[in-house]
Protein backbone atom coordinates (compact mmCIF):
# COMPACT_ATOMS: atom_id res chain seq x y z
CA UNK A 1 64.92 53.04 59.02
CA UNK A 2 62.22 50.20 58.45
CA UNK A 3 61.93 47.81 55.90
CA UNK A 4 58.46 46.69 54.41
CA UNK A 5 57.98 44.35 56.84
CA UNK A 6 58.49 46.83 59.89
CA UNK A 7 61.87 45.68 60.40
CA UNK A 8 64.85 47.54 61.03
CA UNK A 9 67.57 47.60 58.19
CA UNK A 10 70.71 46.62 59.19
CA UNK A 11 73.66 48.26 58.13
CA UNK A 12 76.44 46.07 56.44
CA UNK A 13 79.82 46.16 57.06
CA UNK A 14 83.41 45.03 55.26
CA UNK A 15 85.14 41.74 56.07
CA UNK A 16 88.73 41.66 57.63
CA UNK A 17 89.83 40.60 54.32
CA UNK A 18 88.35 43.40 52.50
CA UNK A 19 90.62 45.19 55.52
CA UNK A 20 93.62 43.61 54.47
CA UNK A 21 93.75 44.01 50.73
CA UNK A 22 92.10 47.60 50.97
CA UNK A 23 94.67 48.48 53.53
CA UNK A 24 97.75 46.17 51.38
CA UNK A 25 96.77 48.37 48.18
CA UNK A 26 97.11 51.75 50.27
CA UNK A 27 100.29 50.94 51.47
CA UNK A 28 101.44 49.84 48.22
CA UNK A 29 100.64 53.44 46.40
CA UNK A 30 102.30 55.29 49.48
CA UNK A 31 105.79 53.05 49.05
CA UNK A 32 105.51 53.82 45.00
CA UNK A 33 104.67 57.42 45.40
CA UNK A 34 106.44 58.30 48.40
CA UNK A 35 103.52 60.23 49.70
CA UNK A 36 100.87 59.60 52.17
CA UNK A 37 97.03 59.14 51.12
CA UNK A 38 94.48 58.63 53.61
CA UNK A 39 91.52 57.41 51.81
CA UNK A 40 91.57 54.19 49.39
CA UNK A 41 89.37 52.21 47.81
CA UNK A 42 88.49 48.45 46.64
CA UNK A 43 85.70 46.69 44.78
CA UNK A 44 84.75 43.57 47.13
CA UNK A 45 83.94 40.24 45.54
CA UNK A 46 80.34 41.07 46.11
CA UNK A 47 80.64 44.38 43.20
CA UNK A 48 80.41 46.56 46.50
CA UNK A 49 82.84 49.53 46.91
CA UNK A 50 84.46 49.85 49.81
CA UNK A 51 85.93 53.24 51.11
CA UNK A 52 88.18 53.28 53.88
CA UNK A 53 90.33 55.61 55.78
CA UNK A 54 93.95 55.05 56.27
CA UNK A 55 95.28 55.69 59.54
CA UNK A 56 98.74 55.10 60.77
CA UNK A 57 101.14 55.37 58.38
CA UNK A 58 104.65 54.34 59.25
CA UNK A 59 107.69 54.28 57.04
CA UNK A 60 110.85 51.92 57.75
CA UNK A 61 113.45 51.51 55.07
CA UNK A 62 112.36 49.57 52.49
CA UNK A 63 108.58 49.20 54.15
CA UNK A 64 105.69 51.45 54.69
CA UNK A 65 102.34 50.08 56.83
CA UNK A 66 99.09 51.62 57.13
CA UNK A 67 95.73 50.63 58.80
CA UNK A 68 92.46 50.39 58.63
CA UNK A 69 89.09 50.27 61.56
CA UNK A 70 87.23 47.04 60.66
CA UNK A 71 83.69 48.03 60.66
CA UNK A 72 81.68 45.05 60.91
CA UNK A 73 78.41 47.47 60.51
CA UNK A 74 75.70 46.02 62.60
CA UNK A 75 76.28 42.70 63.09
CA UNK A 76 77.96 41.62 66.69
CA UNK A 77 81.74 40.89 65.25
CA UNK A 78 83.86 41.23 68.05
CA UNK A 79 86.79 42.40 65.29
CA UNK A 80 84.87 45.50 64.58
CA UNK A 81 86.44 48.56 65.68
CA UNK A 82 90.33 46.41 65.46
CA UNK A 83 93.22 47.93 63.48
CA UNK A 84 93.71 45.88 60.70
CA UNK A 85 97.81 46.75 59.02
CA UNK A 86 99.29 45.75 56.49
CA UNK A 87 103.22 46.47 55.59
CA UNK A 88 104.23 46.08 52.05
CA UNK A 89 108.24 46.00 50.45
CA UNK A 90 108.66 45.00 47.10
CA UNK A 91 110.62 42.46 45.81
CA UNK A 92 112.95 41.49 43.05
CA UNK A 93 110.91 39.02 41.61
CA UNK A 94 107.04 38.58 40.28
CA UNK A 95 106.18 37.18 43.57
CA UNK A 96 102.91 38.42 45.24
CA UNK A 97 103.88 37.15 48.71
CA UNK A 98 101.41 36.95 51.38
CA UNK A 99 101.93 36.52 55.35
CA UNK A 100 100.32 36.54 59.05
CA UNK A 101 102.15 39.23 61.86
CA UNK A 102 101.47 39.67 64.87
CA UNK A 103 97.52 38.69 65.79
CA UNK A 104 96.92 36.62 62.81
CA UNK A 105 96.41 32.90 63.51
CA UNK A 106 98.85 30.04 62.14
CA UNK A 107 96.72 26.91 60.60
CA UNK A 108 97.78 24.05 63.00
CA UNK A 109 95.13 21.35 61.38
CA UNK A 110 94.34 19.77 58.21
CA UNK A 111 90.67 20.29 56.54
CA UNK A 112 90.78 24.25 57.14
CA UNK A 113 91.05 26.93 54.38
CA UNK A 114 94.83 26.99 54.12
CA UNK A 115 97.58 23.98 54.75
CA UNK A 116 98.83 23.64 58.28
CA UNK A 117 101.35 25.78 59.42
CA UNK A 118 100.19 28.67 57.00
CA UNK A 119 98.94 32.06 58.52
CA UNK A 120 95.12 31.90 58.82
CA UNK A 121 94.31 34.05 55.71
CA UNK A 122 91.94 32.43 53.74
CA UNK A 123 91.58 31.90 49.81
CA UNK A 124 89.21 34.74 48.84
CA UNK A 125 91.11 37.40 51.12
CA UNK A 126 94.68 36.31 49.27
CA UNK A 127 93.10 37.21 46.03
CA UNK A 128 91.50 40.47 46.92
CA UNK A 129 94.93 40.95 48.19
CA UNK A 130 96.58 40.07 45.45
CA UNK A 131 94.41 41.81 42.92
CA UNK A 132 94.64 45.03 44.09
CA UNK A 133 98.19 44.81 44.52
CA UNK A 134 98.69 43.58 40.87
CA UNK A 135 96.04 46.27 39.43
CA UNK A 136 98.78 49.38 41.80
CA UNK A 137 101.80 47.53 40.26
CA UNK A 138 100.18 47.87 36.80
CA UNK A 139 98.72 51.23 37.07
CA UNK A 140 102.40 52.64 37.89
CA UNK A 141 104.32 50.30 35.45
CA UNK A 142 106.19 48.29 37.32
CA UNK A 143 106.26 45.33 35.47
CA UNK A 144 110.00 43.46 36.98
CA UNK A 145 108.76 43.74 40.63
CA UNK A 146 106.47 42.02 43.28
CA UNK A 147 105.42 42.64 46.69
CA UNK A 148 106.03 41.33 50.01
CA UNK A 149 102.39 41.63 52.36
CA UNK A 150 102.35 41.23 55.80
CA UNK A 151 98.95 41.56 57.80
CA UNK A 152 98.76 42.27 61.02
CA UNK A 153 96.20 42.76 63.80
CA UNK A 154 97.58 43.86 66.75
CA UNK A 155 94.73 42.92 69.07
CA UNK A 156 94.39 39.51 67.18
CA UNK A 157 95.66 36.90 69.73
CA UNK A 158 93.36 38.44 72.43
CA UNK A 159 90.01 38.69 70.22
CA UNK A 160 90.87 35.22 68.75
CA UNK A 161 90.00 33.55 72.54
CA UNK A 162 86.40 34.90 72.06
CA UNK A 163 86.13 33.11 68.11
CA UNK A 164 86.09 29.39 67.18
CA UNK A 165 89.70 29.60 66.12
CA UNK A 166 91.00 27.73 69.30
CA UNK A 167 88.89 25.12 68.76
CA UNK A 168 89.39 24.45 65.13
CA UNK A 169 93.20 24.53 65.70
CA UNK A 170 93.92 28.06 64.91
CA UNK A 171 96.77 29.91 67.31
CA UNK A 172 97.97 32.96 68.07
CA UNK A 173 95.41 35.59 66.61
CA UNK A 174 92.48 35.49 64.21
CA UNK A 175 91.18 34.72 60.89
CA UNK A 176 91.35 36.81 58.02
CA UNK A 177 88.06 36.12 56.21
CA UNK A 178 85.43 36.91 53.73
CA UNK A 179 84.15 35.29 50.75
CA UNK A 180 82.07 38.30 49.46
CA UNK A 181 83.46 40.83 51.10
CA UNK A 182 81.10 42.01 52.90
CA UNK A 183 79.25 41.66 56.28
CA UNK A 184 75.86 40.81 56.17
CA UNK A 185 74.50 41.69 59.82
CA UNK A 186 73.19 38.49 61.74
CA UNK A 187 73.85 36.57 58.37
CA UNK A 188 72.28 32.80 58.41
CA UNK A 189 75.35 32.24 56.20
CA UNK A 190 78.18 32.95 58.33
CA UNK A 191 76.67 30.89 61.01
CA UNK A 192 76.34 27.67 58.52
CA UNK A 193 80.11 28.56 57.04
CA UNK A 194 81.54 28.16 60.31
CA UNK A 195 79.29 24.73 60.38
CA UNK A 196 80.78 23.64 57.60
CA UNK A 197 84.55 24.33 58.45
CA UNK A 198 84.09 22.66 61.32
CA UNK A 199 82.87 19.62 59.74
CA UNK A 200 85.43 19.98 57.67
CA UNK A 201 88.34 19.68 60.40
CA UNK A 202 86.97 16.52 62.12
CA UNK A 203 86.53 15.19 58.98
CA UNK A 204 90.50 15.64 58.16
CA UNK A 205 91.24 14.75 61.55
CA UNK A 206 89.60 11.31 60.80
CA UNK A 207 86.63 11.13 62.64
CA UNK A 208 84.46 8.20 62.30
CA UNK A 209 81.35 9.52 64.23
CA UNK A 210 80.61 13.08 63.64
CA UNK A 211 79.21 14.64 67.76
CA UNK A 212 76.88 17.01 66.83
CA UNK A 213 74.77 19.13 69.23
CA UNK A 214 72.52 22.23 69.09
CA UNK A 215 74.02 24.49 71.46
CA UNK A 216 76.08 24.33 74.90
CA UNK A 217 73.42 22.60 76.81
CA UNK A 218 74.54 19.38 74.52
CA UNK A 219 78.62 20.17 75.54
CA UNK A 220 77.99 20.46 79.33
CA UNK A 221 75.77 17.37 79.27
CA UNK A 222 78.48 15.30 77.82
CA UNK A 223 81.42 16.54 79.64
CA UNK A 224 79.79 15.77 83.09
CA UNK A 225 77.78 12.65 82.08
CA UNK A 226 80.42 10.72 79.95
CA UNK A 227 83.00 13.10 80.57
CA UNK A 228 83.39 13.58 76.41
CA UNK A 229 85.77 16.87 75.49
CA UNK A 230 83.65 19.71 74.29
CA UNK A 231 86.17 20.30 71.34
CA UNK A 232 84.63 17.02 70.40
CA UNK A 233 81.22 18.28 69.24
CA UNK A 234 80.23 20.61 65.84
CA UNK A 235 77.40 23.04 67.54
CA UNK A 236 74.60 23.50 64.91
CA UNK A 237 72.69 26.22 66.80
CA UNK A 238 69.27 25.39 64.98
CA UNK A 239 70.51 24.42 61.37
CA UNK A 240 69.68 20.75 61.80
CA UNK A 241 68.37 19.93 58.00
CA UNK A 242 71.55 22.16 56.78
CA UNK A 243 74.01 20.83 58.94
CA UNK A 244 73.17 16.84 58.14
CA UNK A 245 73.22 17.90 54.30
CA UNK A 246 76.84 19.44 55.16
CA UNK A 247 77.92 16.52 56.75
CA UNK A 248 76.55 14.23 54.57
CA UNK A 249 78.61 16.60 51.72
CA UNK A 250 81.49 16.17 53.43
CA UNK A 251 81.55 12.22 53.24
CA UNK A 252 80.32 11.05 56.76
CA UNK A 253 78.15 8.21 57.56
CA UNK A 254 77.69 8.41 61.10
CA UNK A 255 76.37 10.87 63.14
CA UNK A 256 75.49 11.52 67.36
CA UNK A 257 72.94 14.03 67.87
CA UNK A 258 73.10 14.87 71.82
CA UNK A 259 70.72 17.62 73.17
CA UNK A 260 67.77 18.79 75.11
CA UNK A 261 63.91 17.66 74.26
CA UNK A 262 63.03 21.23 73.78
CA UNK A 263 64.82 20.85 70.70
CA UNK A 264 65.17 17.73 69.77
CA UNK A 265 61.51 16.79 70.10
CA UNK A 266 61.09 19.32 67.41
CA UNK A 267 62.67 17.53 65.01
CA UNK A 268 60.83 14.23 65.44
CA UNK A 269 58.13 16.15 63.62
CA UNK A 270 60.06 16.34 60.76
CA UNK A 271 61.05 20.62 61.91
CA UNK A 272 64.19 21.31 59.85
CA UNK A 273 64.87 24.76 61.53
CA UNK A 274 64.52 24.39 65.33
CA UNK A 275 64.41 28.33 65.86
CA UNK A 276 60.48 29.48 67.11
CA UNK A 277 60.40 31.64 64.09
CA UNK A 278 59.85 28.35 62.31
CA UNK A 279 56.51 27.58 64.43
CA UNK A 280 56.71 25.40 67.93
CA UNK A 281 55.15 22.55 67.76
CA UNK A 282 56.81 20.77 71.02
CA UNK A 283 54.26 20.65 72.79
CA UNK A 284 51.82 19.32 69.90
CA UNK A 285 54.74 16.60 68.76
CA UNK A 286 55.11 15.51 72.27
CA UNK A 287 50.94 15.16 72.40
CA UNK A 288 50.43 12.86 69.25
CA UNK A 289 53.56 10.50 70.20
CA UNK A 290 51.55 10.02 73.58
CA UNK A 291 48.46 8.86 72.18
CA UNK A 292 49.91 5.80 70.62
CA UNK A 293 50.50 4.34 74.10
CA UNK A 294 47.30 5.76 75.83
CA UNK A 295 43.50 3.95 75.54
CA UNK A 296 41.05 6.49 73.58
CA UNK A 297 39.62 7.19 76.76
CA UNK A 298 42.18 8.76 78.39
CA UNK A 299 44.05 10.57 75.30
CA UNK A 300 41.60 14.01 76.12
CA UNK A 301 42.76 13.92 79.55
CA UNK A 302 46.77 13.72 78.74
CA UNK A 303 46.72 16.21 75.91
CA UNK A 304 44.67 18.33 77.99
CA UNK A 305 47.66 18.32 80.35
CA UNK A 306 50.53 18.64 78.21
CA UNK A 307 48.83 21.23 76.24
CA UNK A 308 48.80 23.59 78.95
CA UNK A 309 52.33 23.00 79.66
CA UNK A 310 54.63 25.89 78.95
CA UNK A 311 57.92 24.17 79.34
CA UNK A 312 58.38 20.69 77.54
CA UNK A 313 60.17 19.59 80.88
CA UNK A 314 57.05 20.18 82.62
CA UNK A 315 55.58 17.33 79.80
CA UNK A 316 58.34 15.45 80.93
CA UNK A 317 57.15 14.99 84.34
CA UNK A 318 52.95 14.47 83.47
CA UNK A 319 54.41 11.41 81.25
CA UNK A 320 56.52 9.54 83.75
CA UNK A 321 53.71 10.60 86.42
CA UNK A 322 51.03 8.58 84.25
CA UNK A 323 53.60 5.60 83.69
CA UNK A 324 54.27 6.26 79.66
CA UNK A 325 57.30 8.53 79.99
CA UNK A 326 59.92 5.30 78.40
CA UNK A 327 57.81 4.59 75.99
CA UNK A 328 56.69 7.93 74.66
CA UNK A 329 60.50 8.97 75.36
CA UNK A 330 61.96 5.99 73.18
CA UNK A 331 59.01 6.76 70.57
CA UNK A 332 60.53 10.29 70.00
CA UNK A 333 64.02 9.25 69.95
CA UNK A 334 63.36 6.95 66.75
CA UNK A 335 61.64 9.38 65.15
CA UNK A 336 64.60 11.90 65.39
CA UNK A 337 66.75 9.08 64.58
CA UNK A 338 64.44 8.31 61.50
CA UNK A 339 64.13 11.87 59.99
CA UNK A 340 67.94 12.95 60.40
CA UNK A 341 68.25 9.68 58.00
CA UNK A 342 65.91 11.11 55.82
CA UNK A 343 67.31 14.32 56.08
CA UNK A 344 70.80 12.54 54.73
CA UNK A 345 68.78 10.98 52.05
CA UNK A 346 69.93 7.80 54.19
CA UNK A 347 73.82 8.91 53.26
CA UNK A 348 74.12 8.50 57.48
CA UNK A 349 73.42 6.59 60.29
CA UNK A 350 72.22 8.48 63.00
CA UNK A 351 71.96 7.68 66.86
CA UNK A 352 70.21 10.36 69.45
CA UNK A 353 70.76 10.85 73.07
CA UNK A 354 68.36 13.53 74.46
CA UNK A 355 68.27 14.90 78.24
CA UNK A 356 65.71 17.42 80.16
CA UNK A 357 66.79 19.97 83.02
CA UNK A 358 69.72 19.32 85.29
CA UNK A 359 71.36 17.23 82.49
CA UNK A 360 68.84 13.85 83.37
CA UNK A 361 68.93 11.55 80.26
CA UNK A 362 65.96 10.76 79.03
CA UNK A 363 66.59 8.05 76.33
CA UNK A 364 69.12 6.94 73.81
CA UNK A 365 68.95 5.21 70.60
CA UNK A 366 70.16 1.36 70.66
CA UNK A 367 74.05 2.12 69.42
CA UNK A 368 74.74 5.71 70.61
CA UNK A 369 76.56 5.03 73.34
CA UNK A 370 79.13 2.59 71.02
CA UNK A 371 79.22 5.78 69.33
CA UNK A 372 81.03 7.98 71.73
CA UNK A 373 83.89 4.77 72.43
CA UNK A 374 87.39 6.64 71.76
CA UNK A 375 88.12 3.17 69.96
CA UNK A 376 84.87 2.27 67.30
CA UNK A 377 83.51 5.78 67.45
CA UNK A 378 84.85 9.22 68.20
């Protein structure tokens, strides 16, 4: 099925918390009724329904657990297809009591979703969780009772080594997430959430110079050239403009930006998005910075060359052949440096470091290497 612009439509899917509180609510009717069901229902955050099937039922004494089959639709969410449980007991109090089993991560540093040492079930899941599980308690009329929720994802610890979660201090399974509910295939969003929860650790963990580079070109270069730790740095894939607003939100004031010309160049034109869909200018930005340090007379003959160039390291080497490579490299760098200001509204100080292929630095702006000292800067 096409959209009206040819494309295919992508079907959603339902969060892991929408797992969890649909699968908490089926449990929850099963331990009231005494009788399995095997379909159940919730309305996500978003106003979507979502019906599941309930699979596994198990009764223990005073507990009953079912599951669910995350279906993360079409988007690549290496949870889909994992058994999401929950096993419910009720209480003698009020209390709506929510933990993390088996495969569900434990919070082990500050500026996440939850407190440290709390399972990694974030705020919007609780409530869906909680919600259903008050609406079941009402809709039976048990008012002198609450429940007792346990999630659990037997596959968690395992799936968690291919997510972020080691790296943002999560251990021993994954996240239970979702803020609408729902999975929006190849979503723009989730990619600039997990930016901004990652700003949001280093941030509690007291950073003074937020490491930021576009993808894991940046981390290699900086592990074997100043031998940095690749936990150190937030990866903001092409999000550039969005990710300097975030951090800028988030109370920083400095800011390294480490990574390869191919991208970087693109944002000394002032390129917010660095993905091609955006346009590629590299080439073109790389061009006009070279005439300012080239006589009229030979600007045709330069651009002429670097227009025909298909890879901007291939620039790189008709610069430095024709003796203006510093200059035009050192050019670029400010104007990164300059426009990632602007992009903060001048909230941060920015410094650059940019490399081409086999991890050669190019150039670096004056205080960016006082920015990766362990003592004044990271």
């Amino acid at each position: 099925m096409e959209n009206d612009n040819g494309k295919k439509n992508l079907r959603r899917g339902f969060t892991t918390g929408s797992c969890a509180a649909v699968t908490a609510k089926a449990a929850l009717i099963m331990l009231l009724t005494g009788e399995n069901i095997y379909n159940a229902s919730i309305v996500t955050p978003k106003g979507l329904v979502y019906n599941a099937e309930i699979l596994d039922v198990k009764r223990n004494g005073d507990y009953v657990s079912c599951a669910v089959i995350k279906d993360g639709g079409d988007d690549p969410d290496i949870t889909s297809g994992t058994l999401i449980y929950a096993s419910v007991r009720l209480l003698d109090n009020d209390e709506i009591r929510i933990k993390g089993g088996k495969g569900v991560g434990t919070v082990t540093k500050p500026g996440l979703d939850q407190p440290i040492g709390e399972a990694a079930i974030n705020s919007v899941p609780r409530e869906m969780i909680k919600e259903n599980v008050r609406t079941v308690l009402s809709e039976y009329g048990i008012t002198d009772k609450g429940v007792e929720i346990n999630i659990i994802v037997p596959e968690g610890e395992k799936l968690a080594e291919k997510t972020f979660n080691p790296k943002l201090g999560i251990v021993g399974g994954i996240s239970i997430l979702g803020t609408t509910g729902i999975v929006e295939p190849m979503s723009d969003a989730a990619i600039l959430e997990t930016i901004k929860v990652e700003i949001r650790v280093k941030k509690a963990e007291g950073k003074k110079v937020l490491l930021v580079a576009p993808g894991n070109y940046g981390l290699t270069f900086l592990k074997e050239k100043y031998g940095t730790n690749e936990d150190e740095a937030v990866l903001c894939s092409n999000f550039v403009y969005d990710t300097v607003k975030i951090a800028a939100d988030e109370g920083f004031t400095k800011m390294l930006f480490v990574g390869h010309i191919g991208k970087l160049v693109k944002v000394a034109g002032g390129i917010k998005n660095t993905h091609s869909m955006y346009g590629d200018h590299r080439i073109e930005i790389l061009s006009e910075i070279a005439s300012e340090f080239v006589s009229l007379q030979k600007q045709r003959t330069i651009t002429d060359k670097l227009m025909k160039c298909v890879m901007t390291d291939e620039a790189v080497n008709i610069l430095k052949s024709v003796g203006i490579g510093d200059k035009v490299f050192r050019r670029m760098a400010e104007k990164i440096k300059a426009v990632m200001e602007q992009f903060s509204e001048d909230k941060i100080t920015t410094e650059v470091i940019v490399f081409s292929n086999e991890y050669t630095e190019l150039v670096s702006t004056e205080n960016a290497k006082a920015y990766l000292d362990k003592e004044t800067g990271l």
